[in-house]
Protein backbone atom coordinates (compact mmCIF):
# COMPACT_ATOMS: atom_id res chain seq x y z
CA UNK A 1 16.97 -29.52 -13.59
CA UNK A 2 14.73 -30.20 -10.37
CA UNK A 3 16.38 -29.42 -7.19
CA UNK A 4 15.24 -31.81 -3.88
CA UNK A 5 17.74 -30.13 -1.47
CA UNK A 6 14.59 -27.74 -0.14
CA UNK A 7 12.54 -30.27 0.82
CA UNK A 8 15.45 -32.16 3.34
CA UNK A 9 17.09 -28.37 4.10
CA UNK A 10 13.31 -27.46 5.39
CA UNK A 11 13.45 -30.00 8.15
CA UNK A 12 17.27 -29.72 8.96
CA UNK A 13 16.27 -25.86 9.71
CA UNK A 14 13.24 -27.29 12.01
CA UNK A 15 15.34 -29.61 13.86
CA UNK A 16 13.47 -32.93 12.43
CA UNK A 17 16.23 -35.43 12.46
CA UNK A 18 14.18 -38.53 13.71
CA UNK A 19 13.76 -40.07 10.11
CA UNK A 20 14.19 -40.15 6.70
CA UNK A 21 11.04 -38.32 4.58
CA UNK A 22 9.45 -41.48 3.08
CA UNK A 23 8.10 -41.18 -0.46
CA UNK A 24 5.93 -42.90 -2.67
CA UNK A 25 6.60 -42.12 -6.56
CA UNK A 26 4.13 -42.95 -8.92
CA UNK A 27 5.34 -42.95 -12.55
CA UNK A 28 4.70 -45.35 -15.25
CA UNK A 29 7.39 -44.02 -17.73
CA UNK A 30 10.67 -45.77 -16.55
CA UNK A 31 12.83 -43.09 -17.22
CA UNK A 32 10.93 -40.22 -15.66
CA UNK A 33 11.13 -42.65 -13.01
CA UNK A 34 14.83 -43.58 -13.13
CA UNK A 35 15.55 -39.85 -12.94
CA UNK A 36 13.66 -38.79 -9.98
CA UNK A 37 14.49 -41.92 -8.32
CA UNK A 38 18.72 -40.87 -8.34
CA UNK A 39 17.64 -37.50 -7.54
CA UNK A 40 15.93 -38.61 -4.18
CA UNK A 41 17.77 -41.26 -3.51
CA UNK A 42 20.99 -38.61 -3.48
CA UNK A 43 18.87 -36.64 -0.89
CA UNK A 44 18.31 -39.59 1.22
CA UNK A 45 15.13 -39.51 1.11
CA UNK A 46 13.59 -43.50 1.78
CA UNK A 47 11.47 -43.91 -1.60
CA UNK A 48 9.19 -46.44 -3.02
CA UNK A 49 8.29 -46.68 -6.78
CA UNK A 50 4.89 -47.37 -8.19
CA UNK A 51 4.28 -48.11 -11.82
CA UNK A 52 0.79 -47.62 -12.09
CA UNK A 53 -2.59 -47.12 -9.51
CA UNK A 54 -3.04 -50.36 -8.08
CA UNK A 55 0.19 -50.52 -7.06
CA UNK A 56 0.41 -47.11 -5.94
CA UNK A 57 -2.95 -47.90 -3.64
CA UNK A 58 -1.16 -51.04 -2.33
CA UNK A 59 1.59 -49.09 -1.35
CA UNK A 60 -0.51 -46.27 0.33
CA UNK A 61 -2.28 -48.99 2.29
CA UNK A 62 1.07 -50.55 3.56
CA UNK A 63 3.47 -47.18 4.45
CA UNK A 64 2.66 -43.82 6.20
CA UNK A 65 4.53 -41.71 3.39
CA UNK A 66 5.34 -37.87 3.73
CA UNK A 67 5.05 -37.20 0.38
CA UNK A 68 3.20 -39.13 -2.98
CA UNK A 69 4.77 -37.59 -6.50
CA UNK A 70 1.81 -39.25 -8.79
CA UNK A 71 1.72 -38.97 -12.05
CA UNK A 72 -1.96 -38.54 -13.64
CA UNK A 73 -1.51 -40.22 -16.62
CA UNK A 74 -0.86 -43.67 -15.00
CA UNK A 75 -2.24 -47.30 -16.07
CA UNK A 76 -4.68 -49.48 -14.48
CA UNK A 77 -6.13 -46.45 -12.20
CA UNK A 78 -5.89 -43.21 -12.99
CA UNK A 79 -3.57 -40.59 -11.11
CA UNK A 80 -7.04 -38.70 -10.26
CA UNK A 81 -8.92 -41.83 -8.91
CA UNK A 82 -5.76 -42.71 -7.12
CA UNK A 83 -5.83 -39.11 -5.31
CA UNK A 84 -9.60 -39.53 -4.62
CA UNK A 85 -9.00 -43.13 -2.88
């Protein structure tokens, strides 16, 4: 079972309340996806969901995010030429 309570307990405990961490997901299998998606969204963390590299890139372009969970494996770009762009 993965745990996400860390990540929002870390900034509670530095007295960041001013916004919600904003992540970008990148996962092409839509239940991996699903998953982590509930988990997050139970943390309250503000999350967008990208099925594959271009989207992923368009979303980069478009939000600041705190944190990008990308899968390697993904279609259309690869996880690895995502992370280099």
């Amino acid at each position: 079972m993965i745990q996400f309570s860390h990540l929002a307990d870390s900034k509670e405990k530095k007295g960041i309340h001013s916004h919600a961490m904003r992540i970008l997901l990148v996962e092409d299998e839509e239940k991996i996806a699903a998953f982590l998606k509930r988990g997050l969204k139970e943390h309250k963390f503000v999350l967008d969901v990208a099925p594959d590299g271009e989207e992923a890139l368009y979303f980069a372009d478009l939000n600041p995010y705190d944190l990008i969970i990308l899968d390697l494996g993904i279609p259309k770009i690869s996880g690895i030429n995502v992370c280099k762009q």
